[in-house]
PDB file of N, CA and C in Angstrom:
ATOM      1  N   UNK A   1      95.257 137.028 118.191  1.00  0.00           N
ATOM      2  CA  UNK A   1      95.907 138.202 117.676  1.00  0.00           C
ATOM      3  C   UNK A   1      95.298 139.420 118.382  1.00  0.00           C
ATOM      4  N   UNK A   2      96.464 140.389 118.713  1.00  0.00           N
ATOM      5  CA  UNK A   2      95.881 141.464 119.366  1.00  0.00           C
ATOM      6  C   UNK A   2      95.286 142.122 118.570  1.00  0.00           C
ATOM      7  N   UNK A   3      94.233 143.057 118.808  1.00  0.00           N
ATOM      8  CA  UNK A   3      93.722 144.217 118.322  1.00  0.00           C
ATOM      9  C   UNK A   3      94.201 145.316 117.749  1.00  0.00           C
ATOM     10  N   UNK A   4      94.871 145.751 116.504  1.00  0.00           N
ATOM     11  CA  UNK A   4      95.600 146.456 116.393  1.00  0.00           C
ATOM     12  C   UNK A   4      94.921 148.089 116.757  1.00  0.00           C
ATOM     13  N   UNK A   5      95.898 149.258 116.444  1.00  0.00           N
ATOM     14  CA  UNK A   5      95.354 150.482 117.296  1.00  0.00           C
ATOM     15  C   UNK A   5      95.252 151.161 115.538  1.00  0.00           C
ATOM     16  N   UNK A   6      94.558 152.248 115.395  1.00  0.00           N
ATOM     17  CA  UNK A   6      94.087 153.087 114.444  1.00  0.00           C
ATOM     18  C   UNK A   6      95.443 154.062 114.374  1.00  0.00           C
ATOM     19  N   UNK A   7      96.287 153.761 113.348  1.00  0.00           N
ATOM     20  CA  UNK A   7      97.651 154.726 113.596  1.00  0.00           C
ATOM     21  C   UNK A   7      97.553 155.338 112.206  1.00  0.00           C
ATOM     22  N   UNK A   8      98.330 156.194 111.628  1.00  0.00           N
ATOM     23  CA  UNK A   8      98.503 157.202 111.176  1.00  0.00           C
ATOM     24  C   UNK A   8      99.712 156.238 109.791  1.00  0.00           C
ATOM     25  N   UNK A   9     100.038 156.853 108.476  1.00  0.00           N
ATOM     26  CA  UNK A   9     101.204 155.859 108.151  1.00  0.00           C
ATOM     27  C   UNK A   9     102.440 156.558 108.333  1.00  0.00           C
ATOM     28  N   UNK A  10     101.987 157.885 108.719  1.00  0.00           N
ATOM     29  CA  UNK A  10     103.686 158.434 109.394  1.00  0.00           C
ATOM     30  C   UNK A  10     104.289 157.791 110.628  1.00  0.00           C
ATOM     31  N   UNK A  11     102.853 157.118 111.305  1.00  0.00           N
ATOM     32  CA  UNK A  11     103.729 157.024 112.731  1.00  0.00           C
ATOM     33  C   UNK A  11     104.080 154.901 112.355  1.00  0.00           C
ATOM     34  N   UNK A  12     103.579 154.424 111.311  1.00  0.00           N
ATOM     35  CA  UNK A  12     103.711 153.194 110.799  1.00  0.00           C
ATOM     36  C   UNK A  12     105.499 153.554 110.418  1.00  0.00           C
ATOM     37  N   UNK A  13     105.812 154.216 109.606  1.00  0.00           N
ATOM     38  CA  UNK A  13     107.073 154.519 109.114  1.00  0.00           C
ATOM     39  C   UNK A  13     107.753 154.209 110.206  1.00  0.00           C
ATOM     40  N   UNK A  14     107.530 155.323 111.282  1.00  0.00           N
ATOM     41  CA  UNK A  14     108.451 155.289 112.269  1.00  0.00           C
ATOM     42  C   UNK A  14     108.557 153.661 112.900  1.00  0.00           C
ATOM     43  N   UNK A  15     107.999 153.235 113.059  1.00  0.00           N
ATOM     44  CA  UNK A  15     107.691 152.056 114.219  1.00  0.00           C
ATOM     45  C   UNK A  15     108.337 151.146 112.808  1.00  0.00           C
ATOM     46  N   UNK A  16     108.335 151.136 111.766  1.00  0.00           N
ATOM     47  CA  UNK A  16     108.969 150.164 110.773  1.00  0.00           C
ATOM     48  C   UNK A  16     110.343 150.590 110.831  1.00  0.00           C
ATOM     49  N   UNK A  17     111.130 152.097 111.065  1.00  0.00           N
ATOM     50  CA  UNK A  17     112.415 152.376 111.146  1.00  0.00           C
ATOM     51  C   UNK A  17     112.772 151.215 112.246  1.00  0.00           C
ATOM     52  N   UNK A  18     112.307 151.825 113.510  1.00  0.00           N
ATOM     53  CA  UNK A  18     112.536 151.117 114.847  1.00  0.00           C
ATOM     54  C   UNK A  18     113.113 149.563 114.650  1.00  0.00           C
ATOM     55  N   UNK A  19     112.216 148.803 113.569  1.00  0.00           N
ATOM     56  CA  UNK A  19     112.371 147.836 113.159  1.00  0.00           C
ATOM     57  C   UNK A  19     112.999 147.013 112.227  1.00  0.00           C
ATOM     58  N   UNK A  20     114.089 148.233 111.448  1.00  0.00           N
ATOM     59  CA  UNK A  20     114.838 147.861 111.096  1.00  0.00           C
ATOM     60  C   UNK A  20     115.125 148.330 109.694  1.00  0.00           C
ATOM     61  N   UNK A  21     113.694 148.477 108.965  1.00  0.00           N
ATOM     62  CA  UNK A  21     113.013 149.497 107.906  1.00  0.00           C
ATOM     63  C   UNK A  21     113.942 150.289 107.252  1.00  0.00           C
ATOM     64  N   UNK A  22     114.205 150.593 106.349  1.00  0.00           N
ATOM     65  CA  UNK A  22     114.288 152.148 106.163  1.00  0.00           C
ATOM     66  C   UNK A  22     113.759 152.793 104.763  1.00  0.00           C
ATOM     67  N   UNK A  23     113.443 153.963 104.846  1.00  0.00           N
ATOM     68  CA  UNK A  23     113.042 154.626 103.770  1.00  0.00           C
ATOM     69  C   UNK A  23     114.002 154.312 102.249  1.00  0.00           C
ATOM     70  N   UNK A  24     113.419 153.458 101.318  1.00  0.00           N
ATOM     71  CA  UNK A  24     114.169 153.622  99.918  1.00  0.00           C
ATOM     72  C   UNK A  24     114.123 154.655  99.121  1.00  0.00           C
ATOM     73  N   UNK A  25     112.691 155.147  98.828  1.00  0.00           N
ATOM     74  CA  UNK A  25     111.958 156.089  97.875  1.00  0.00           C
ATOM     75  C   UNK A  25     110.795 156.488  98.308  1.00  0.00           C
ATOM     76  N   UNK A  26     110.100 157.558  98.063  1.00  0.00           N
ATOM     77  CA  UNK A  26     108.812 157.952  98.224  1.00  0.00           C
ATOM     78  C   UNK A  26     107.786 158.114  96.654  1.00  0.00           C
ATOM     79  N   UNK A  27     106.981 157.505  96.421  1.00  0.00           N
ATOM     80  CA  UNK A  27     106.281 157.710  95.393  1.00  0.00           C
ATOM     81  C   UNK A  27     105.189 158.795  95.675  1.00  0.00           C
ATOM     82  N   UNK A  28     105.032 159.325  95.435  1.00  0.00           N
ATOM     83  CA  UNK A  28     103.864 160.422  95.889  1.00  0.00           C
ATOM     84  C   UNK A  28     103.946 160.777  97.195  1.00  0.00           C
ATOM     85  N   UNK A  29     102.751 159.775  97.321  1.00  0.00           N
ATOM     86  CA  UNK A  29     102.504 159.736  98.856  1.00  0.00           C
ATOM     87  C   UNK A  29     102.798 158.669  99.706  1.00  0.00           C
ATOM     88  N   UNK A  30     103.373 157.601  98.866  1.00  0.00           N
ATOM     89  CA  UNK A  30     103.973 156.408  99.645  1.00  0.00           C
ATOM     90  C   UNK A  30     105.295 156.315  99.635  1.00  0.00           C
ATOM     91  N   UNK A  31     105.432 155.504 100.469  1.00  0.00           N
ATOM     92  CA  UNK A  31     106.787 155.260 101.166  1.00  0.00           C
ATOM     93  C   UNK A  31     107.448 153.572 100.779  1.00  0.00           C
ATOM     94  N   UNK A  32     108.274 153.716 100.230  1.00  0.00           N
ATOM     95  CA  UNK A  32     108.818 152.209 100.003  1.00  0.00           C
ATOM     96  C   UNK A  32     109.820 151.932 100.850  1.00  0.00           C
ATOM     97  N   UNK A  33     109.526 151.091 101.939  1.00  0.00           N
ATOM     98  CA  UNK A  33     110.800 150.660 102.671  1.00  0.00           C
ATOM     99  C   UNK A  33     111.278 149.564 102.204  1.00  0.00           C
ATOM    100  N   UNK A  34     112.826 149.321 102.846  1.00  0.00           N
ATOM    101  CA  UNK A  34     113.483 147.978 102.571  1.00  0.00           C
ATOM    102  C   UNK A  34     114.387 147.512 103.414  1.00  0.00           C
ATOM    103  N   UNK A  35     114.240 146.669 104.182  1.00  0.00           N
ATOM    104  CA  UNK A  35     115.210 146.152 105.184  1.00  0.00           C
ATOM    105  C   UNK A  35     116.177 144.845 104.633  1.00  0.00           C
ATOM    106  N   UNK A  36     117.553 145.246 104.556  1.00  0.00           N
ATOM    107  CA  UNK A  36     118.508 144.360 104.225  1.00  0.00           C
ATOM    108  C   UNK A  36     118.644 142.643 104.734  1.00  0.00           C
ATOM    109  N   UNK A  37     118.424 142.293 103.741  1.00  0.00           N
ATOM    110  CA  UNK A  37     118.732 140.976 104.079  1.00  0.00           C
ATOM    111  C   UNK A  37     116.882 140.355 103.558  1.00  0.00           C
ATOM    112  N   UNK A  38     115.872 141.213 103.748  1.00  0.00           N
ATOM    113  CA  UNK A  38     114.645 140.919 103.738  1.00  0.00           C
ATOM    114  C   UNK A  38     114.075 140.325 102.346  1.00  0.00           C
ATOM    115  N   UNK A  39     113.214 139.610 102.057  1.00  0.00           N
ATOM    116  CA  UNK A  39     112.974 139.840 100.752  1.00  0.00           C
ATOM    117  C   UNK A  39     111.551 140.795 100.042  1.00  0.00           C
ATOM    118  N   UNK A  40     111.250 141.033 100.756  1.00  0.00           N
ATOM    119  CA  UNK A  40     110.201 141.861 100.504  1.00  0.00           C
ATOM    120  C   UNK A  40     110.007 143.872 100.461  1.00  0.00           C
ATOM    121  N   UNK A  41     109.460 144.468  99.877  1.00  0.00           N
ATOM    122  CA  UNK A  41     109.332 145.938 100.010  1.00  0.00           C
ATOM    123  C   UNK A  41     108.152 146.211 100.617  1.00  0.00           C
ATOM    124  N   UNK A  42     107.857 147.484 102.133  1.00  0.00           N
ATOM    125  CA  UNK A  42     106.620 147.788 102.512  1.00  0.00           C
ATOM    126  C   UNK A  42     107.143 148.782 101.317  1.00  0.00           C
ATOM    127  N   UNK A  43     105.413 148.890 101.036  1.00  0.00           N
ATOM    128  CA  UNK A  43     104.964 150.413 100.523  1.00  0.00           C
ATOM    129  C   UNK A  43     103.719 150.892 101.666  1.00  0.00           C
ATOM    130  N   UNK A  44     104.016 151.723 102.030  1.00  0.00           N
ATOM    131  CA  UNK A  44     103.406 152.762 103.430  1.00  0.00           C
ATOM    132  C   UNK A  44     102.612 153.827 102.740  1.00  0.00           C
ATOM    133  N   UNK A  45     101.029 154.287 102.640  1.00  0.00           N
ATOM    134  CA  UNK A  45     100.660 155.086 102.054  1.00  0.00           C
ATOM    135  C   UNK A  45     100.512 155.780 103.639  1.00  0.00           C
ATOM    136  N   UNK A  46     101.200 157.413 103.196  1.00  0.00           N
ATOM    137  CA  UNK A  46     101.383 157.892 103.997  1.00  0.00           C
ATOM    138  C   UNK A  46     100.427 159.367 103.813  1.00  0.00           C
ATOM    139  N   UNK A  47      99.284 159.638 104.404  1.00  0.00           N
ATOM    140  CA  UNK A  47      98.293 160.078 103.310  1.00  0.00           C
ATOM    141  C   UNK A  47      98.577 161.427 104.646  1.00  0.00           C
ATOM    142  N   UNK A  48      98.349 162.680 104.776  1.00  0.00           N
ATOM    143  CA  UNK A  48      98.033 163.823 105.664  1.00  0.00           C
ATOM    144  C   UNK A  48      96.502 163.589 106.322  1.00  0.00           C
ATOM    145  N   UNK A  49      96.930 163.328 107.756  1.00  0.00           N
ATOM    146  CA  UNK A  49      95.476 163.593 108.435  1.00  0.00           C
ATOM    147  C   UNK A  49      94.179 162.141 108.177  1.00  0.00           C
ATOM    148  N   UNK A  50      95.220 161.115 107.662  1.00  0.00           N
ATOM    149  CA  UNK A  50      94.196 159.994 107.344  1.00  0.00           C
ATOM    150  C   UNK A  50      94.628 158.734 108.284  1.00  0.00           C
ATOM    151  N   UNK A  51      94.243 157.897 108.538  1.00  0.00           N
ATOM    152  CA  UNK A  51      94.458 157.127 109.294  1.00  0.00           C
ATOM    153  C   UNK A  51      94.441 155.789 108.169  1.00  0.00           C
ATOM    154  N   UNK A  52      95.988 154.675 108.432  1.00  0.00           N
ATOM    155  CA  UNK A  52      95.539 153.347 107.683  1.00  0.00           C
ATOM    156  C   UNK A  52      94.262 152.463 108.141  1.00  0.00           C
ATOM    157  N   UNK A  53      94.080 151.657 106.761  1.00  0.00           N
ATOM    158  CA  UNK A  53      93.256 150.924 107.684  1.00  0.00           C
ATOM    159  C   UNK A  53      93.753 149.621 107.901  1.00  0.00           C
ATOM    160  N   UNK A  54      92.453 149.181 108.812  1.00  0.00           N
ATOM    161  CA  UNK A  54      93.292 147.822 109.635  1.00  0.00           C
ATOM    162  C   UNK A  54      93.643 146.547 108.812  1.00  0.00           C
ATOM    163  N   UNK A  55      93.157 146.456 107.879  1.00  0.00           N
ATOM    164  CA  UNK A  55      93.795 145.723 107.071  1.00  0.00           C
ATOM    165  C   UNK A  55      95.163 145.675 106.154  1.00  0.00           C
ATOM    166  N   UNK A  56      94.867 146.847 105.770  1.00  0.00           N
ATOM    167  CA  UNK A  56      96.619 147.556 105.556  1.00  0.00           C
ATOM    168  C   UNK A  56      97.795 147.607 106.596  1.00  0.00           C
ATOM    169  N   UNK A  57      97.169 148.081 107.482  1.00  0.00           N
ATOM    170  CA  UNK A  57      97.936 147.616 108.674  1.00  0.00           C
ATOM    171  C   UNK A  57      98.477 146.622 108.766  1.00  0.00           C
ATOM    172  N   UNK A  58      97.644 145.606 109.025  1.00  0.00           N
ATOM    173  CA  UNK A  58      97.844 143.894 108.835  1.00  0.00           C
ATOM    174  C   UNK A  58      99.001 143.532 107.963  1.00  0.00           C
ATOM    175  N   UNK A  59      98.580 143.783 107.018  1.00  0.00           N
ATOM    176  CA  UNK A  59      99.065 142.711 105.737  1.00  0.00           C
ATOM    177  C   UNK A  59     100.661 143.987 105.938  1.00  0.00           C
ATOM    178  N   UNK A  60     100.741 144.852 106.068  1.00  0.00           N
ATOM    179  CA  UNK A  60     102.176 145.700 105.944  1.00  0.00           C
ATOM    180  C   UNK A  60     102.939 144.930 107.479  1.00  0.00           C
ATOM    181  N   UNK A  61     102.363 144.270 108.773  1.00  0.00           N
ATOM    182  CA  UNK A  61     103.097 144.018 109.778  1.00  0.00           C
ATOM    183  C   UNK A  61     103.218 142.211 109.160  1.00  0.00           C
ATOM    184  N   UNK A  62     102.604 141.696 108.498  1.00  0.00           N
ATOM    185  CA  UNK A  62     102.626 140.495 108.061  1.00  0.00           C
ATOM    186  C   UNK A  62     103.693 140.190 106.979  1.00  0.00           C
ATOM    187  N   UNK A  63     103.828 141.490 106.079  1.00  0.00           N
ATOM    188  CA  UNK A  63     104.881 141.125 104.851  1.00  0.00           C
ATOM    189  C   UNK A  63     106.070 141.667 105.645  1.00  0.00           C
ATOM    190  N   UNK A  64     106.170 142.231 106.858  1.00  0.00           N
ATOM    191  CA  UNK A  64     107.268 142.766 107.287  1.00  0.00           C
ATOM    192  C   UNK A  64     108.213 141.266 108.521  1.00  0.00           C
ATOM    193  N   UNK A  65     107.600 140.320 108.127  1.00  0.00           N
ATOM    194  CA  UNK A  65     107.519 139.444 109.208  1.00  0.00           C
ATOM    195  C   UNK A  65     107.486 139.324 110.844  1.00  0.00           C
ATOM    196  N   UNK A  66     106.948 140.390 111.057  1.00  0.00           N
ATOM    197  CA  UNK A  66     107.253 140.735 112.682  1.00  0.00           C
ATOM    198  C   UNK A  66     105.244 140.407 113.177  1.00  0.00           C
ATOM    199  N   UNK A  67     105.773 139.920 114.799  1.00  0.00           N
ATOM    200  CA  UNK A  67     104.251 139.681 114.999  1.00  0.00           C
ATOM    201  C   UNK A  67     103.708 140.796 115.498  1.00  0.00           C
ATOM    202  N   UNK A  68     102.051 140.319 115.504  1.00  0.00           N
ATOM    203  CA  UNK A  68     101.509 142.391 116.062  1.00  0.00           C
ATOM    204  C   UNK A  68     101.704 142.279 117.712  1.00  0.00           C
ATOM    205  N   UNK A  69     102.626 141.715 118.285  1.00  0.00           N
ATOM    206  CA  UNK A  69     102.667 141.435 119.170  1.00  0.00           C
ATOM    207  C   UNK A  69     104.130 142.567 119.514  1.00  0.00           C
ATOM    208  N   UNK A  70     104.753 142.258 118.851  1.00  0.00           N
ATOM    209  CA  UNK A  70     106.045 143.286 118.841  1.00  0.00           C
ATOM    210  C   UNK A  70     105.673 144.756 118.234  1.00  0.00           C
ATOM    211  N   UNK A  71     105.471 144.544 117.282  1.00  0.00           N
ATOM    212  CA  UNK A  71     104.915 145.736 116.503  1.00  0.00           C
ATOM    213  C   UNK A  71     104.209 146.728 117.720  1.00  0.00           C
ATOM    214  N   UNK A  72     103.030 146.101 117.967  1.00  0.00           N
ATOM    215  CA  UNK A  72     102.707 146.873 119.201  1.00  0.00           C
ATOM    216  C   UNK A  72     103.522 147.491 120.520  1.00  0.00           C
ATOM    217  N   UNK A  73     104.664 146.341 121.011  1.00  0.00           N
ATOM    218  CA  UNK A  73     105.345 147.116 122.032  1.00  0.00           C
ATOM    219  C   UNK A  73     106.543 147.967 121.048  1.00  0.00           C
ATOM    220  N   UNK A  74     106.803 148.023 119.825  1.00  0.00           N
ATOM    221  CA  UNK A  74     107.966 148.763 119.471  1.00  0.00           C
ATOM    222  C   UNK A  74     106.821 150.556 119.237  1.00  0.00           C
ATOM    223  N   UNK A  75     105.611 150.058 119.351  1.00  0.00           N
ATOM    224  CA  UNK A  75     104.848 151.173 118.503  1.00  0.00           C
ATOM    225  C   UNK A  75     104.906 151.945 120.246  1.00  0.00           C
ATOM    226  N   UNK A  76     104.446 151.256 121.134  1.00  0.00           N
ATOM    227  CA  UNK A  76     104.541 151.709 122.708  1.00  0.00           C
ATOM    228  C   UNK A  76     106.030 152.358 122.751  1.00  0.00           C
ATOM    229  N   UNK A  77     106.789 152.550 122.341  1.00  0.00           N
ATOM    230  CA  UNK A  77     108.303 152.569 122.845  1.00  0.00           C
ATOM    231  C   UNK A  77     108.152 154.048 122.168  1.00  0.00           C
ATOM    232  N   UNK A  78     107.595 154.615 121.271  1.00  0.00           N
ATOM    233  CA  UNK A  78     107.291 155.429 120.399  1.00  0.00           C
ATOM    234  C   UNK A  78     106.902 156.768 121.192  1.00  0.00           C
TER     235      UNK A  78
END
C-alpha cells in the first residue's frame, strides 16, 4: 500500500466528488457523502486549517471502496 499524503478534508471532499461522491448534508463541520448505488455514507470532518489523519484517511478511502492507488492518481488530477 502506498503511502498516503497529509491532505486537508476539503481537498478529501473534492477528490471523493471526482469519484463519484457527492455532498448529502453537512453536520457542523462534517460532510456526509453518498454515492448512488453504494451502500455506505463517508462522513468527512472537514475541520479549517487542520489536516486528516492517516488513519481517517484510510478507513474513509476503504469504506469508499476505491484503492489508495486510484485515490491517489484522482487526488494528482486535482
Amino acid at each position: 500500500m502506498p503511502s498516503l499524503p497529509v491532505i486537508t478534508g476539503k481537498k478529501a471532499v473534492k477528490v471523493f466528488n471526482k469519484l463519484g461522491f457527492s455532498v448529502v448534508r453537512i453536520q457542523g463541520s462534517h460532510h456526509i457523502m453518498k454515492k448512488k448505488g453504494h451502500r455506505c455514507l463517508l462522513t468527512v470532518p472537514v475541520h479549517s486549517g487542520k489536516t486528516l489523519k492517516p488513519g481517517t484517511l484510510r478507513g474513509l478511502i476503504r469504506a469508499a471502496e476505491v484503492s489508495p492507488e486510484h485515490f491517489l492518481q484522482v487526488l494528482n488530477q486535482i
